[in-house]
C-alpha atoms as a PDB file:
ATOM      1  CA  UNK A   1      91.751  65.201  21.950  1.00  0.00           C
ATOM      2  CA  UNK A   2      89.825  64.789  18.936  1.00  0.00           C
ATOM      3  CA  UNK A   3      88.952  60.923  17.925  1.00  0.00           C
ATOM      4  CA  UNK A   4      87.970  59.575  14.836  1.00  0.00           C
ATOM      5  CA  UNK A   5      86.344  56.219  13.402  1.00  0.00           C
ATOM      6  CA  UNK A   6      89.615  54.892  11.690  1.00  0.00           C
ATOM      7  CA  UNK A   7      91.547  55.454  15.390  1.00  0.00           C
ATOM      8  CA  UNK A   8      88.852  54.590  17.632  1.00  0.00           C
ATOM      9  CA  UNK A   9      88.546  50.835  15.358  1.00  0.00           C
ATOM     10  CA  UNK A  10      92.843  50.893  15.461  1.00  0.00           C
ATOM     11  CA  UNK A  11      92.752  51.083  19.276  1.00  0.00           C
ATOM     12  CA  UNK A  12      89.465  48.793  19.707  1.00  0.00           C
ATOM     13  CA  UNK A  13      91.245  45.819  17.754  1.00  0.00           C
ATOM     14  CA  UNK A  14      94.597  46.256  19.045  1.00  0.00           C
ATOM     15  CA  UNK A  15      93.540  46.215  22.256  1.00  0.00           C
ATOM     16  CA  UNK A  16      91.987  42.868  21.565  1.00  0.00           C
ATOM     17  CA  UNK A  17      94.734  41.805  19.788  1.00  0.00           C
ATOM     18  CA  UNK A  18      97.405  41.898  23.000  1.00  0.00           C
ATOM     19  CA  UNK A  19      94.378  40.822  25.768  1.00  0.00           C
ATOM     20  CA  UNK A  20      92.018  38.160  23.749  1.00  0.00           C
ATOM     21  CA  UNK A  21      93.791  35.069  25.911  1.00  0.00           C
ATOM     22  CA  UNK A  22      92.779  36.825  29.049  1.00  0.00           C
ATOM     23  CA  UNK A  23      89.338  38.155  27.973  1.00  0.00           C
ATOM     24  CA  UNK A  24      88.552  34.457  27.146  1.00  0.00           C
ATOM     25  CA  UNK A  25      89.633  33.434  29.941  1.00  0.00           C
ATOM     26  CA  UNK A  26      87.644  35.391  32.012  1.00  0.00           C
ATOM     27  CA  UNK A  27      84.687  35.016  29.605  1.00  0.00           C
ATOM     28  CA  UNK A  28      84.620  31.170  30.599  1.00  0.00           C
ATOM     29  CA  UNK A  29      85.314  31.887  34.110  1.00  0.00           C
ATOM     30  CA  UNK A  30      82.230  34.608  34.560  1.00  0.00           C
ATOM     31  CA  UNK A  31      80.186  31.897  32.284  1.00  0.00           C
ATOM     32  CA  UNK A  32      80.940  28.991  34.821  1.00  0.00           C
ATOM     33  CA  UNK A  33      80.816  31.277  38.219  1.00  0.00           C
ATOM     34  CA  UNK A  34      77.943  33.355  37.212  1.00  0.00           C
ATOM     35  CA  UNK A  35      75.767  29.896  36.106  1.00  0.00           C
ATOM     36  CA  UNK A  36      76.532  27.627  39.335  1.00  0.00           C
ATOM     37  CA  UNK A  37      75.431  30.903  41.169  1.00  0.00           C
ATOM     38  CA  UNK A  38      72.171  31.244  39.300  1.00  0.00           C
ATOM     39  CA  UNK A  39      71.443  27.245  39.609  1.00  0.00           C
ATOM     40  CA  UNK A  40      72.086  27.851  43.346  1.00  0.00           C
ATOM     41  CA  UNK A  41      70.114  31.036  43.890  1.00  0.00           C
ATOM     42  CA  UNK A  42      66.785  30.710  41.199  1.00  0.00           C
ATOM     43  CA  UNK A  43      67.251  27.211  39.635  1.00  0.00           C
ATOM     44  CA  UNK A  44      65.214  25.641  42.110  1.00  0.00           C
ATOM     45  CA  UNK A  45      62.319  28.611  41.990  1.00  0.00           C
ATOM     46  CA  UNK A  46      61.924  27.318  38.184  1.00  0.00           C
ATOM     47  CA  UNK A  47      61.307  23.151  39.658  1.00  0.00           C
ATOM     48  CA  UNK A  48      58.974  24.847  41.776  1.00  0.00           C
ATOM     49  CA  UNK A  49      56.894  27.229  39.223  1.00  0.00           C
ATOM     50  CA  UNK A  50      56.685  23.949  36.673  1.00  0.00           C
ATOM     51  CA  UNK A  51      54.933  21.947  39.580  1.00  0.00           C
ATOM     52  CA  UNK A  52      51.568  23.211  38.708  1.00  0.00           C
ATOM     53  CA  UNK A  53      50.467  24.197  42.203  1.00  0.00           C
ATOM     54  CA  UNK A  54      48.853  27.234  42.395  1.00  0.00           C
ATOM     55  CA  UNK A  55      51.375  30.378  42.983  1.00  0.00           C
ATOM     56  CA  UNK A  56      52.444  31.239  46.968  1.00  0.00           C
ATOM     57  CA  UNK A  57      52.442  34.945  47.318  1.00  0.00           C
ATOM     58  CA  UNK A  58      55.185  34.490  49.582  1.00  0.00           C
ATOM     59  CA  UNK A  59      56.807  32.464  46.914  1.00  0.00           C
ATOM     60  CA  UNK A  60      55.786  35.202  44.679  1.00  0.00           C
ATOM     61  CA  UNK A  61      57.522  37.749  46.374  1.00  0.00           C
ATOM     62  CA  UNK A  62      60.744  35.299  47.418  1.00  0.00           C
ATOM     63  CA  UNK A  63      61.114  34.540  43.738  1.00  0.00           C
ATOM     64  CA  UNK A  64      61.239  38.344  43.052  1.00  0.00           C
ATOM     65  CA  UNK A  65      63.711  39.082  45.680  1.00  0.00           C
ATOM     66  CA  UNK A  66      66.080  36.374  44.390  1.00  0.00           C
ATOM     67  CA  UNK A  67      65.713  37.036  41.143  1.00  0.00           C
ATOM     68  CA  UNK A  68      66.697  41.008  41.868  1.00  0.00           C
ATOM     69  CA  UNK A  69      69.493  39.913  43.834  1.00  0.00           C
ATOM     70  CA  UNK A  70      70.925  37.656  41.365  1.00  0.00           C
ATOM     71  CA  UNK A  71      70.750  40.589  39.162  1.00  0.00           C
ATOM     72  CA  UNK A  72      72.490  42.900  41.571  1.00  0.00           C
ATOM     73  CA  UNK A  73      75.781  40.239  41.860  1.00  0.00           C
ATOM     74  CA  UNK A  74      75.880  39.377  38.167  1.00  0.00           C
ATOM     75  CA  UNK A  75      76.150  43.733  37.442  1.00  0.00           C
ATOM     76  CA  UNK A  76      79.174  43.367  40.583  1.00  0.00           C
ATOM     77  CA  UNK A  77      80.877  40.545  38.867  1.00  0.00           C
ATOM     78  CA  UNK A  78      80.431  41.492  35.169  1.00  0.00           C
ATOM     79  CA  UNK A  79      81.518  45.531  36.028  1.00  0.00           C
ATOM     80  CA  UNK A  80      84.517  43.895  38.198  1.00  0.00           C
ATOM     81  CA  UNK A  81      85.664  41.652  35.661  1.00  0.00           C
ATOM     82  CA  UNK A  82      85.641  44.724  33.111  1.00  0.00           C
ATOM     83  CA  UNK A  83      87.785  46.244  35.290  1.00  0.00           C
ATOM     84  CA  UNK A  84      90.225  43.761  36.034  1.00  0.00           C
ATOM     85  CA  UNK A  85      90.863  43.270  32.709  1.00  0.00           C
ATOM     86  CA  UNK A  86      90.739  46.801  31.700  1.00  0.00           C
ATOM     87  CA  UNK A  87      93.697  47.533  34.188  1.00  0.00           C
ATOM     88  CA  UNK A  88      95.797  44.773  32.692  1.00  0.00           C
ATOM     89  CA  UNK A  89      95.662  46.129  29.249  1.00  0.00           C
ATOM     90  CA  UNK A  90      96.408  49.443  30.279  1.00  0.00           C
ATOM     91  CA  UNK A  91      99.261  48.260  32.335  1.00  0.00           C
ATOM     92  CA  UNK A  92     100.824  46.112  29.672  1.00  0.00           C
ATOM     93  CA  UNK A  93     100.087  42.616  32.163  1.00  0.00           C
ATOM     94  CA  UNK A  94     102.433  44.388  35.001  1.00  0.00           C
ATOM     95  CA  UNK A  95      98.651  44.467  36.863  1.00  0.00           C
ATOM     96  CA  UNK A  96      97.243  41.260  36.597  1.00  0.00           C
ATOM     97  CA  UNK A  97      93.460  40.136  36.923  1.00  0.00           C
ATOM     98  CA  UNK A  98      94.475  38.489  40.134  1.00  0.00           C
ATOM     99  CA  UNK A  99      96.227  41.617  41.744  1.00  0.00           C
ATOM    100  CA  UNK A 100      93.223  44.025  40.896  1.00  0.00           C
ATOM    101  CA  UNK A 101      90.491  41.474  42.044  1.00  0.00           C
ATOM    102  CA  UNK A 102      89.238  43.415  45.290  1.00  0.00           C
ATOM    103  CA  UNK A 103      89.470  46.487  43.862  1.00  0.00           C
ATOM    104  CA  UNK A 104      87.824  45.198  40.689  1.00  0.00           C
ATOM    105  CA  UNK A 105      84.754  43.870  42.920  1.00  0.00           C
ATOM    106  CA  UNK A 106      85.110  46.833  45.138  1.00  0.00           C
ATOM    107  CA  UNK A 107      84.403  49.197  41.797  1.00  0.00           C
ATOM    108  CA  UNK A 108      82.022  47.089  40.134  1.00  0.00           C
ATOM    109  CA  UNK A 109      79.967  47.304  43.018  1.00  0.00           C
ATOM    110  CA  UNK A 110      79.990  50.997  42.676  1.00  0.00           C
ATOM    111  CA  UNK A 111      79.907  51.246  38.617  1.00  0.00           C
ATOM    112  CA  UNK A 112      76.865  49.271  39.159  1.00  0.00           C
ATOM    113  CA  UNK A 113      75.097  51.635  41.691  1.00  0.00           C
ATOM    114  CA  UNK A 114      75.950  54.408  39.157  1.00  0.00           C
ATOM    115  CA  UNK A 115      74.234  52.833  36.403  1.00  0.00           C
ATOM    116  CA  UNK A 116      71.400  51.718  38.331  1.00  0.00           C
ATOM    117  CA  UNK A 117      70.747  55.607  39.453  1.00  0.00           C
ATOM    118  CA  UNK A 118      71.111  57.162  36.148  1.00  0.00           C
ATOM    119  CA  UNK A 119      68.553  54.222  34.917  1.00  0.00           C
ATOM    120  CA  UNK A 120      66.511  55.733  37.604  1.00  0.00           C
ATOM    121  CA  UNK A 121      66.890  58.914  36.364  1.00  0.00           C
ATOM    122  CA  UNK A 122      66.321  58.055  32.535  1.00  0.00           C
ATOM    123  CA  UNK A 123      63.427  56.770  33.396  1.00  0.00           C
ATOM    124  CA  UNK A 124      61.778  59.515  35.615  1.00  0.00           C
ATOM    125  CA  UNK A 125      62.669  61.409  32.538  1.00  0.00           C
ATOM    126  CA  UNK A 126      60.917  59.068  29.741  1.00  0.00           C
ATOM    127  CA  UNK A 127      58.295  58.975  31.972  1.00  0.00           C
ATOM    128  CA  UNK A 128      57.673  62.787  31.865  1.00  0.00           C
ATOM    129  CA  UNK A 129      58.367  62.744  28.011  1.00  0.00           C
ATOM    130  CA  UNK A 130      55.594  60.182  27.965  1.00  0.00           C
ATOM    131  CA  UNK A 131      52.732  61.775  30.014  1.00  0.00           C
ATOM    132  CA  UNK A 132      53.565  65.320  27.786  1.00  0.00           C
ATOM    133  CA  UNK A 133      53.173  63.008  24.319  1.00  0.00           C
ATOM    134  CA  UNK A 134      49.759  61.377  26.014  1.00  0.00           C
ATOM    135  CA  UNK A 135      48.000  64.865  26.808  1.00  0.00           C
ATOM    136  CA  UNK A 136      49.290  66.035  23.194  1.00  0.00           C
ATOM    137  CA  UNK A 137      47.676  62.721  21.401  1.00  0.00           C
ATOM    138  CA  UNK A 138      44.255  63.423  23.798  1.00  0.00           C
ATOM    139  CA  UNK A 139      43.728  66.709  23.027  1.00  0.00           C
ATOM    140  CA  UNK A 140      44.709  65.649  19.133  1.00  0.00           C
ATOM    141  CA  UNK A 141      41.495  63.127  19.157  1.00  0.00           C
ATOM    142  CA  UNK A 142      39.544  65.232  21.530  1.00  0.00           C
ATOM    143  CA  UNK A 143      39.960  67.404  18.616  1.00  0.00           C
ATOM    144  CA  UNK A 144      38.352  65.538  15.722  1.00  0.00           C
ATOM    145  CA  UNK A 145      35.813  66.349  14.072  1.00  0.00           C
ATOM    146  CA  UNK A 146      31.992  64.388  13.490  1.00  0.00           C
ATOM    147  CA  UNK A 147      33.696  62.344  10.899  1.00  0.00           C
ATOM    148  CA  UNK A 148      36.424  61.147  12.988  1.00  0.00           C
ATOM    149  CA  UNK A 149      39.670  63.059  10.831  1.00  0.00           C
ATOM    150  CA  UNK A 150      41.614  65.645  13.013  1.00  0.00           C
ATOM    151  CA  UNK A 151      40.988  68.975  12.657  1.00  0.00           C
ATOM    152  CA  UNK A 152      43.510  71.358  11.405  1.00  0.00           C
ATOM    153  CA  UNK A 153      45.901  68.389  11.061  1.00  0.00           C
ATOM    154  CA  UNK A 154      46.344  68.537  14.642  1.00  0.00           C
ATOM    155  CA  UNK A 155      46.532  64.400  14.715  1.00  0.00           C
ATOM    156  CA  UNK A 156      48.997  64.255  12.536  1.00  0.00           C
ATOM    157  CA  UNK A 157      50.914  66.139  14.172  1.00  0.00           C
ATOM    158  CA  UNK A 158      50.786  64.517  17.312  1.00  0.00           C
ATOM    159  CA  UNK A 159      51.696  61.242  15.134  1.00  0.00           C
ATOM    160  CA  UNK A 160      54.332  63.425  13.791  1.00  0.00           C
ATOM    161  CA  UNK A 161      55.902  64.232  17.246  1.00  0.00           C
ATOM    162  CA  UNK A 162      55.732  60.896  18.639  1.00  0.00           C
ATOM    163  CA  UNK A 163      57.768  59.579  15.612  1.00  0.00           C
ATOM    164  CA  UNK A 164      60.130  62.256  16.432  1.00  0.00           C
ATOM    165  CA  UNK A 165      60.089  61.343  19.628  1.00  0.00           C
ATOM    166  CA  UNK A 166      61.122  57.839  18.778  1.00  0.00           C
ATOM    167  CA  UNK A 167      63.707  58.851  16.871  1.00  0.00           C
ATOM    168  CA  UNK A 168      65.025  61.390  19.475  1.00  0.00           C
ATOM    169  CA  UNK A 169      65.139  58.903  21.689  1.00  0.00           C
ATOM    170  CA  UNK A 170      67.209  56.417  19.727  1.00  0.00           C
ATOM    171  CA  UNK A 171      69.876  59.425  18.868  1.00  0.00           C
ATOM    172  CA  UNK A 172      70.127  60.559  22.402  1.00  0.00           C
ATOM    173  CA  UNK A 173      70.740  56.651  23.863  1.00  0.00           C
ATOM    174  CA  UNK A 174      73.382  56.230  21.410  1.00  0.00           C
ATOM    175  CA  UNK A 175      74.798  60.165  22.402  1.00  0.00           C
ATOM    176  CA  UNK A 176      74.666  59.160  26.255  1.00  0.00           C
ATOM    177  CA  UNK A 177      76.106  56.143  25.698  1.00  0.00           C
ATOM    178  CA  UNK A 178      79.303  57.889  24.112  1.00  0.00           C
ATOM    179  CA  UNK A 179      79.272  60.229  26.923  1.00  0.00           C
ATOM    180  CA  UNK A 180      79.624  57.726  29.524  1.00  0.00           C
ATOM    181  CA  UNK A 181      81.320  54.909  27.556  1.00  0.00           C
ATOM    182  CA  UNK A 182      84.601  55.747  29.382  1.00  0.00           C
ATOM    183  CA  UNK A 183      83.680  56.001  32.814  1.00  0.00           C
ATOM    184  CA  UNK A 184      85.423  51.997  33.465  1.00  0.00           C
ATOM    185  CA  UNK A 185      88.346  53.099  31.192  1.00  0.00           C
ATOM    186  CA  UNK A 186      88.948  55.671  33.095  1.00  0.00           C
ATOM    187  CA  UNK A 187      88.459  54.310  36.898  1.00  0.00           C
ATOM    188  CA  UNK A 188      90.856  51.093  35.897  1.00  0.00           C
ATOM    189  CA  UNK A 189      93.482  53.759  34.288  1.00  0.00           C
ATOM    190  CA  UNK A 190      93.177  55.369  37.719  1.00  0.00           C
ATOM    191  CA  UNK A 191      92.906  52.422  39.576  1.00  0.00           C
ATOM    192  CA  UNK A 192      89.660  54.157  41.904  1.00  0.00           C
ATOM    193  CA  UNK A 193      86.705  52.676  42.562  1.00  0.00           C
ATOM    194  CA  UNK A 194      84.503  56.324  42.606  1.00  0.00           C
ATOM    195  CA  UNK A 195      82.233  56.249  39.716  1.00  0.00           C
ATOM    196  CA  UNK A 196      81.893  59.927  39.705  1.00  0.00           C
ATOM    197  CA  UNK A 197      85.163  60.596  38.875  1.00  0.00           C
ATOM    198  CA  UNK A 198      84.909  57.860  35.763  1.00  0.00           C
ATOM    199  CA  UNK A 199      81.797  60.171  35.366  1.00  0.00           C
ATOM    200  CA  UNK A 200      83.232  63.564  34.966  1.00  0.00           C
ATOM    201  CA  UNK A 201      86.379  62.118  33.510  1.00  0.00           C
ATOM    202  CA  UNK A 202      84.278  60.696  30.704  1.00  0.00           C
ATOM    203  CA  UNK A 203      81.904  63.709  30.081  1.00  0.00           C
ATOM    204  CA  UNK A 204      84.959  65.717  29.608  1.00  0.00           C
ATOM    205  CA  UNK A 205      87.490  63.445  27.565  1.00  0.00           C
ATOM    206  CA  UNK A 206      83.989  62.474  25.052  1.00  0.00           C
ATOM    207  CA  UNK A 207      83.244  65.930  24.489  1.00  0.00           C
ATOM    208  CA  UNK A 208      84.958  66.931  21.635  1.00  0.00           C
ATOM    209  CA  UNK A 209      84.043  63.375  19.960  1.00  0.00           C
ATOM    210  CA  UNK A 210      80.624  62.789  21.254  1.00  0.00           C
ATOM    211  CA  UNK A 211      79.304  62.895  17.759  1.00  0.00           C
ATOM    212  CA  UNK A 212      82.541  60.474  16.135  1.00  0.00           C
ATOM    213  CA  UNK A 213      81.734  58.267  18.884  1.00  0.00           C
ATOM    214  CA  UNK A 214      78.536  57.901  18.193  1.00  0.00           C
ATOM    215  CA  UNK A 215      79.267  57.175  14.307  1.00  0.00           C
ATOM    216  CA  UNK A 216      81.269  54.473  15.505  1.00  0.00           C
ATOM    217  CA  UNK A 217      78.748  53.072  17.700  1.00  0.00           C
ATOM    218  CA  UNK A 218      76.345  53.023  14.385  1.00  0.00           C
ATOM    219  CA  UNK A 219      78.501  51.500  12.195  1.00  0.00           C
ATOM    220  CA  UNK A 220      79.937  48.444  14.000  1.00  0.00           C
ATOM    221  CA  UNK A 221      76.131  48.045  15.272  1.00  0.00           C
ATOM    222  CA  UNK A 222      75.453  47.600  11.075  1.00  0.00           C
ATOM    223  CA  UNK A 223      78.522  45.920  10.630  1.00  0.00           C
ATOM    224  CA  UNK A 224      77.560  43.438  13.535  1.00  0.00           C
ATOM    225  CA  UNK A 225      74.276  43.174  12.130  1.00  0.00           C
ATOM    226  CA  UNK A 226      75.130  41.711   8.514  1.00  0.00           C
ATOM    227  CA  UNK A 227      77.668  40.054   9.819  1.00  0.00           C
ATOM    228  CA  UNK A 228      75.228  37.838  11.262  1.00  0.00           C
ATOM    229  CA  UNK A 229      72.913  37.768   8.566  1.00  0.00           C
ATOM    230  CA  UNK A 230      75.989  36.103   6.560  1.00  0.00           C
ATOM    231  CA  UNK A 231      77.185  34.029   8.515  1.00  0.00           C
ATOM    232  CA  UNK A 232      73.470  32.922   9.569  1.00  0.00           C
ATOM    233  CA  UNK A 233      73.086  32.174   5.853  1.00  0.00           C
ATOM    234  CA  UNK A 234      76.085  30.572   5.695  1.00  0.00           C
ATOM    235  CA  UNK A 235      75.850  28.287   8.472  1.00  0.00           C
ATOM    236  CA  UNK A 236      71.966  27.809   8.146  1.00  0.00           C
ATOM    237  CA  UNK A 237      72.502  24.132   8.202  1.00  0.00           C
ATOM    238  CA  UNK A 238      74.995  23.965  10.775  1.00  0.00           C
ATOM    239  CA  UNK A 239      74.631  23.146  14.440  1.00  0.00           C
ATOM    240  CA  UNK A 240      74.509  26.922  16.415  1.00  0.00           C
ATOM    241  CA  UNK A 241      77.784  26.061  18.521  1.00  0.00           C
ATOM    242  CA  UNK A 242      79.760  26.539  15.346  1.00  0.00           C
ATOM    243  CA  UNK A 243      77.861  30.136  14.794  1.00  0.00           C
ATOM    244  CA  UNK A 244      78.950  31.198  18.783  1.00  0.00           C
ATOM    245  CA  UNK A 245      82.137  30.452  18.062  1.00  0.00           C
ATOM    246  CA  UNK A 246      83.197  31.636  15.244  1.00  0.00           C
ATOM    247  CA  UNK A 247      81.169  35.258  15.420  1.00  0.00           C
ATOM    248  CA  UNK A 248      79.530  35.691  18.706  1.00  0.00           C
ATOM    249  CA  UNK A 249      82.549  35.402  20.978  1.00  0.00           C
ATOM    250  CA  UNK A 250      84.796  37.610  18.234  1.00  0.00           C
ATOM    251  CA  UNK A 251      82.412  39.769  18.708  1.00  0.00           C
ATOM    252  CA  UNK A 252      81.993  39.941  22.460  1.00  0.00           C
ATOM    253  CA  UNK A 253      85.513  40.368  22.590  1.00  0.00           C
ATOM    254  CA  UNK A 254      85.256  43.109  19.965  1.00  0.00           C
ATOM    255  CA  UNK A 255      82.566  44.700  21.964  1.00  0.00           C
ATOM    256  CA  UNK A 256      84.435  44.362  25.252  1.00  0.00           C
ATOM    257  CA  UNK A 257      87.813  46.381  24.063  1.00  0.00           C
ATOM    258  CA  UNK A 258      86.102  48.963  22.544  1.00  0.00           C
ATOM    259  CA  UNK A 259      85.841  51.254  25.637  1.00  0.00           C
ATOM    260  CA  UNK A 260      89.578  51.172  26.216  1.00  0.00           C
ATOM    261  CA  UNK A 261      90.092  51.464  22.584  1.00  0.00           C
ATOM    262  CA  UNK A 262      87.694  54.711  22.817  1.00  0.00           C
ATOM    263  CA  UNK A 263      89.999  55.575  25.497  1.00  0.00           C
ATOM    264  CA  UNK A 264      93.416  55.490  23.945  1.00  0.00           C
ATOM    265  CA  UNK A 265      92.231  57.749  20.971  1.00  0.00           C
ATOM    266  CA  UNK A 266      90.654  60.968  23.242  1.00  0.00           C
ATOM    267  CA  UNK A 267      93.087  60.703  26.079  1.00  0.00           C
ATOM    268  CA  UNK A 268      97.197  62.051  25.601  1.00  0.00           C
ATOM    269  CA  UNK A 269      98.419  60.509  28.851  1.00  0.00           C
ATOM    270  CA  UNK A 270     100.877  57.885  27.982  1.00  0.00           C
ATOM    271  CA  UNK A 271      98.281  54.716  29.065  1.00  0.00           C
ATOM    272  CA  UNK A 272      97.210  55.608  25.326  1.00  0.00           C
ATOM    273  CA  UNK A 273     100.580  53.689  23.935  1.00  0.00           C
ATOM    274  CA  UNK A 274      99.450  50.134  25.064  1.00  0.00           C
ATOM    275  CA  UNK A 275      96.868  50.676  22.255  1.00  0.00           C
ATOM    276  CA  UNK A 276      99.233  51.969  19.793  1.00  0.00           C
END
């Protein structure tokens, strides 16, 4: 089903509209759990690096492996707590946070394993993208002449491509992004915790809107951004709590339905109508 901008912001904001009580609540809760953990599992690792003493290695490595970890169960409970309150806007409230908690964790676990392999992946990538652009830019300066220009303009076109590059790779996060935005969407609408079906589900319902999606992506980013800049001026000479709360948590809660908003516009199955 073909999306567009107007839709895609209709479903985003109505979406937030029925679930903002919950999403705040579970804003705070993730806030509080997700803090006490990290006092518990790095807080003391910071005491320890401001003592002076000169670093452990094994302290080194400790601080690493906690830190990583830490990581790893803040992706679980962020990705579960998407999905928890994903299904409950889908369902109307009939599923509530509490009902889909194990099978929230249980798929967060697994949405973050996803992501962390096609990071993996992105990166082998980038990194094959960036040894191509290296030999191009050495043979462009291996290729200058006694007075130190390029011949044949053969530097500026390697400054050429790597600009390209640059903005290539800007157009083609924002395009992957679109393609994958639903893959939670579409695991809470079918209550599984396989990523690879979200996967395929997404690649396919994106398709014919990859490029509207994207728009959208662009605009709210701009919108977002001067947003801030007004309110910033605005509030310059107020205290930064006021700021939070009257943009940055809109926002995040702007932010956090638009996946499910995406959702309700490309997909015909009747979960669309709790966005309607």
């Amino acid at each position: 089903m073909k999306a567009t901008i107007g839709g895609i912001l209709s479903g985003t904001l109505n979406f937030m509209k029925a679930n903002w009580l919950i999403m705040l609540g579970m804003v705070v809760a993730v806030f509080v759990v997700l803090g006490l953990l990290g006092f518990l599992m790095v807080g003391s690792l910071f005491g320890q690096a401001m003592t002076g003493a000169p670093p452990d290695p094994a302290m080194v490595f400790g601080m690493m492996g906690r830190f990583f970890l830490f990581y790893l169960i803040a992706m679980v409970v962020l990705y579960g707590t998407s999905l928890s309150v994903w299904r409950h806007g889908m369902t109307g409230g009939q599923d509530s946070v509490a009902q889909n908690l194990g099978w929230a964790i249980g798929g967060g676990a697994m949405l973050a394993l996803l992501y962390i392999g096609l990071v993996i992946v992105l990166y082998i990538v980038l990194a094959i993208i960036g040894l191509i652009l290296i030999a191009v830019v050495g043979v462009s300066f291996a290729s200058m002449g006694p007075g130190g220009f390029p011949s044949q303009g053969l530097g500026a076109g390697a400054v050429l491509l790597i600009v390209l590059f640059y903005v290539a790779f800007l157009v083609g996060m924002l395009w992957i992004a679109a393609r994958l935005s639903l893959i939670g969407p579409v695991m809470a609408a079918e209550r599984t915790i396989n990523p690879i079906t979200g996967l395929m589900r997404s690649w396919s319902l994106t398709g014919p809107s990859q490029w509207t999606i994207v728009g959208f992506f662009v605009l709210t980013a701009i919108a977002a951004t001067l947003a801030l800049l007004v309110a910033g001026a605005i509030l310059a000479t107020a205290n930064a709590q006021l700021l939070v709360l009257l943009l940055y948590v809109p926002l995040l809660l702007f932010w956090w339905s638009m996946p499910p908003g995406i959702y309700g516009e490309v997909t015909t199955t009747d979960r669309s109508a709790v966005f309607q």
